[in-house]
Protein backbone atom coordinates (compact mmCIF):
# COMPACT_ATOMS: atom_id res chain seq x y z
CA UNK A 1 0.00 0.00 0.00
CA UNK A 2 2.23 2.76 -1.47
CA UNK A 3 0.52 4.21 -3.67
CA UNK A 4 -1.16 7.92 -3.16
CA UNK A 5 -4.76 8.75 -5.27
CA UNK A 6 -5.83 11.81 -4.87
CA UNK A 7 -9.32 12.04 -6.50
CA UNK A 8 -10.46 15.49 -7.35
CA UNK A 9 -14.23 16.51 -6.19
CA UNK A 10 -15.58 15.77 -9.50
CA UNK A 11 -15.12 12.00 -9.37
CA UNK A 12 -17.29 11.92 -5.63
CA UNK A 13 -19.54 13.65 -8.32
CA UNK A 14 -19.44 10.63 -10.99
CA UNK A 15 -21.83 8.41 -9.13
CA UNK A 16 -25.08 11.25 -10.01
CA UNK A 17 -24.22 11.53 -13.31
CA UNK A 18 -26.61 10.08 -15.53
CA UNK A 19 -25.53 7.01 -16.25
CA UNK A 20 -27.06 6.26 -19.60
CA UNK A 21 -23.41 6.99 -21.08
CA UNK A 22 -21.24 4.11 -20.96
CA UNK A 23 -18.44 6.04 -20.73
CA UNK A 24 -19.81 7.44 -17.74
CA UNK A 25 -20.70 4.07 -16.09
CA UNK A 26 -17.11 2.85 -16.77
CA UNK A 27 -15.65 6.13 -14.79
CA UNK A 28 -18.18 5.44 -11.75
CA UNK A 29 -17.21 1.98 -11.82
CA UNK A 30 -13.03 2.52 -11.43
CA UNK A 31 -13.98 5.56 -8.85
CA UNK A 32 -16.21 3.11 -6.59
CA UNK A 33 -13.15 0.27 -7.38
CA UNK A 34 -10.28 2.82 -6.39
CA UNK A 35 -12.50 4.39 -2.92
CA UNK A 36 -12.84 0.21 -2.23
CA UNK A 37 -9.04 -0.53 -2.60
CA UNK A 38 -8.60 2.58 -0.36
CA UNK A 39 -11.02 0.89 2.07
CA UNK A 40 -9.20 -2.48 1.77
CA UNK A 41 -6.17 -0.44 2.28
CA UNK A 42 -4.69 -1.16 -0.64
CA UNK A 43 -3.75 2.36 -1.62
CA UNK A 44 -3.85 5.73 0.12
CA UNK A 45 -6.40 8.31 -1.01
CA UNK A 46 -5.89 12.02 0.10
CA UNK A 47 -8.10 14.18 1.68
CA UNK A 48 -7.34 17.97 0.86
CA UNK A 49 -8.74 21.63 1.84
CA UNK A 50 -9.83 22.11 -1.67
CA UNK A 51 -11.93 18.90 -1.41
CA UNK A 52 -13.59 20.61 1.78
CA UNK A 53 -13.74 24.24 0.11
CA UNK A 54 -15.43 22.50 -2.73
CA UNK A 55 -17.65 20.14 -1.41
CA UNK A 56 -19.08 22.50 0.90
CA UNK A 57 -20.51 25.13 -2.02
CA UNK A 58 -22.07 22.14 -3.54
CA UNK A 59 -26.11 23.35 -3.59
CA UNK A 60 -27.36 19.56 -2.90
CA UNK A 61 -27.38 18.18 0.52
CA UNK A 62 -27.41 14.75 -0.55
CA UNK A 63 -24.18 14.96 -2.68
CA UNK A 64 -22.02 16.73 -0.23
CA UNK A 65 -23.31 14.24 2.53
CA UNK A 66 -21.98 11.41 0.16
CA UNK A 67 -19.10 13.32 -0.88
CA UNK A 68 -17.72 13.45 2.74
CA UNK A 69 -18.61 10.07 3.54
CA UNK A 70 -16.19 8.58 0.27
CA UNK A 71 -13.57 11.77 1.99
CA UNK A 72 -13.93 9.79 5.15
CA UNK A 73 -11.76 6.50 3.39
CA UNK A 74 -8.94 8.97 2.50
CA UNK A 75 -6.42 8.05 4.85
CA UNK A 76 -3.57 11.19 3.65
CA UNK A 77 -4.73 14.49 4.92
CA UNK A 78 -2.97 17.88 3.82
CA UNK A 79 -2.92 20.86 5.38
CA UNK A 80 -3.34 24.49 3.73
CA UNK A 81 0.57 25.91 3.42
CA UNK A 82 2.16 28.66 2.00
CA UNK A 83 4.31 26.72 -0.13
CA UNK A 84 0.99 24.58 -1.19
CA UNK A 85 -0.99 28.20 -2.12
CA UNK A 86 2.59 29.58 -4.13
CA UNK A 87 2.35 26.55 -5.84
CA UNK A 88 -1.23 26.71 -6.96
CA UNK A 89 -0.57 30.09 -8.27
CA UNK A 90 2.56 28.62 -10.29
CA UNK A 91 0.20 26.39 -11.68
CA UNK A 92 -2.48 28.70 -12.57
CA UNK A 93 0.11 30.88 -14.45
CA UNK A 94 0.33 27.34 -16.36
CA UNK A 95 -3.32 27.68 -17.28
CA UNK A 96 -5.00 25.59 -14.94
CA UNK A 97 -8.29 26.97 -13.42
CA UNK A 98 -7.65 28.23 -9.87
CA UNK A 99 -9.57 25.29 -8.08
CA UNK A 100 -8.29 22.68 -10.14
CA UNK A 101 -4.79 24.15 -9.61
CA UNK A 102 -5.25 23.93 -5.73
CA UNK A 103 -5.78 20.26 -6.45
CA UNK A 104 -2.86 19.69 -7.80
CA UNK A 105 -1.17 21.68 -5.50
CA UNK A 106 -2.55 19.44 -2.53
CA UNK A 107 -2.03 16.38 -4.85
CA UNK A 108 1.52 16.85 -5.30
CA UNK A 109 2.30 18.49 -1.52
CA UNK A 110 0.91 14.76 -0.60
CA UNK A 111 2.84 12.96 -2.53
CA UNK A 112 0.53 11.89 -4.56
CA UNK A 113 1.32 9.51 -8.05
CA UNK A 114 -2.26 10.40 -9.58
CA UNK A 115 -4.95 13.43 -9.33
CA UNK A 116 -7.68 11.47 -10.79
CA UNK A 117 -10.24 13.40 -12.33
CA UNK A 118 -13.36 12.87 -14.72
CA UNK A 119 -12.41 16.28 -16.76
CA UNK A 120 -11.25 16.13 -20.06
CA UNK A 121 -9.37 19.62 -19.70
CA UNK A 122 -7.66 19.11 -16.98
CA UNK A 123 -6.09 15.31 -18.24
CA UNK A 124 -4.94 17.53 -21.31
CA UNK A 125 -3.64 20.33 -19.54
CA UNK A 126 -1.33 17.57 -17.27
CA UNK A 127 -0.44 16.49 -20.03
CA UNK A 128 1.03 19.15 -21.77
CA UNK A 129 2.41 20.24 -18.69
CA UNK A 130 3.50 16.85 -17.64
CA UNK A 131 7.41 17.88 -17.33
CA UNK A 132 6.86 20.57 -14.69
CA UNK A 133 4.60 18.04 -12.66
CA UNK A 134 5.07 16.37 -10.05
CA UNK A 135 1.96 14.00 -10.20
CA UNK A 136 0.23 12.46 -13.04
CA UNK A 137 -3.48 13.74 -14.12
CA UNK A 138 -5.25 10.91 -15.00
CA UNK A 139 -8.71 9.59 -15.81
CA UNK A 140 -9.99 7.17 -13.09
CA UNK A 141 -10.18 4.54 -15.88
CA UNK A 142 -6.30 4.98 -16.58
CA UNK A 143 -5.40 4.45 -12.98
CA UNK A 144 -7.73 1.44 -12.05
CA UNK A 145 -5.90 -0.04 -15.03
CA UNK A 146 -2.29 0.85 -13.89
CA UNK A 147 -2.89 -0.29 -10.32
CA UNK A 148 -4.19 -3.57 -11.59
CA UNK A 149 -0.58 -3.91 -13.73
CA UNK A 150 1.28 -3.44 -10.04
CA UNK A 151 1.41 -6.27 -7.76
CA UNK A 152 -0.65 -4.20 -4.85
C-alpha cells in the first residue's frame, strides 16, 4: 500500500451523473473500485482543503453528505501551506483553473502519483504540462488499469 490517489471533487460527483453513457458508467465503476481498494487499504487516497472548500458550495445536501462520507476513506490528509498556495498560483500561471490548480497543489504536496479526475481539460492540460509536474493527471479509468498492472 504505497501508492497515493488523490481524486479530485468531480469523481465523488461521478456516481449522479446520468448514467445512460457508458463512458460514464465505466468512470463510476473505477472511482467506486479505487475508494474500495482505499477501504481495503490497498492504496492511500488524500483528503485535501480544496476537497472541503469545494464540497461544501455544492447546492445539494445529498451529494455533499456522500461526498464526505467517500472523503472519510482517505487516509492522507494535507494541510493548507504557503508553499501549497505559491504553488497553486505557479500552476495557474500554467493555465490551470484556480480550483483545479489547488488540487494539484494538494495532490503533489501529498505525494501523490495520480490526481484522478473525470475532466477532459484538466487530463490535457497535465499532459502538456506533464514535465513541470510532479503527479500524473489521469482519468480514473487509466489508474484502475495501472494499479491492476502493479502487484498491490
Amino acid at each position: 500500500m504505497d501508492e497515493i490517489v488523490y481524486l479530485d471533487v468531480c469523481c465523488f460527483k461521478r456516481a449522479f451523473d446520468n448514467q445512460r453513457s457508458t463512458r460514464v458508467q465505466l468512470e463510476t465503476a473505477a472511482i467506486a473500485a479505487l475508494i474500495s481498494f482505499a477501504e481495503r487499504e490497498r492504496i492511500r487516497l488524500v483528503r485535501s482543503p480544496a476537497h472541503v472548500f469545494e464540497n461544501d458550495r455544492n447546492p445539494r445536501e445529498d451529494r455533499r453528505l456522500a461526498t464526505s462520507a467517500w472523503l472519510e476513506a482517505a487516509r492522507v490528509e494535507t494541510q493548507f501551506t504557503e508553499q501549497a498556495a505559491a504553488r497553486g498560483r505557479e500552476l495557474a500561471d500554467l493555465g490551470f483553473g484556480t480550483l483545479d490548480a489547488l488540487h494539484l497543489a494538494f495532490a503533489e504536496t501529498s505525494g501523490a502519483r495520480w490526481l484522478t479526475t473525470t475532466d477532459d481539460r484538466f487530463v490535457a492540460l497535465g499532459q502538456r504540462h506533464g514535465a513541470a509536474l510532479a503527479c500524473e493527471i489521469a482519468n480514473p479509468i487509466r489508474v484502475l488499469d495501472l494499479l491492476k498492472e502493479d502487484p498491490l
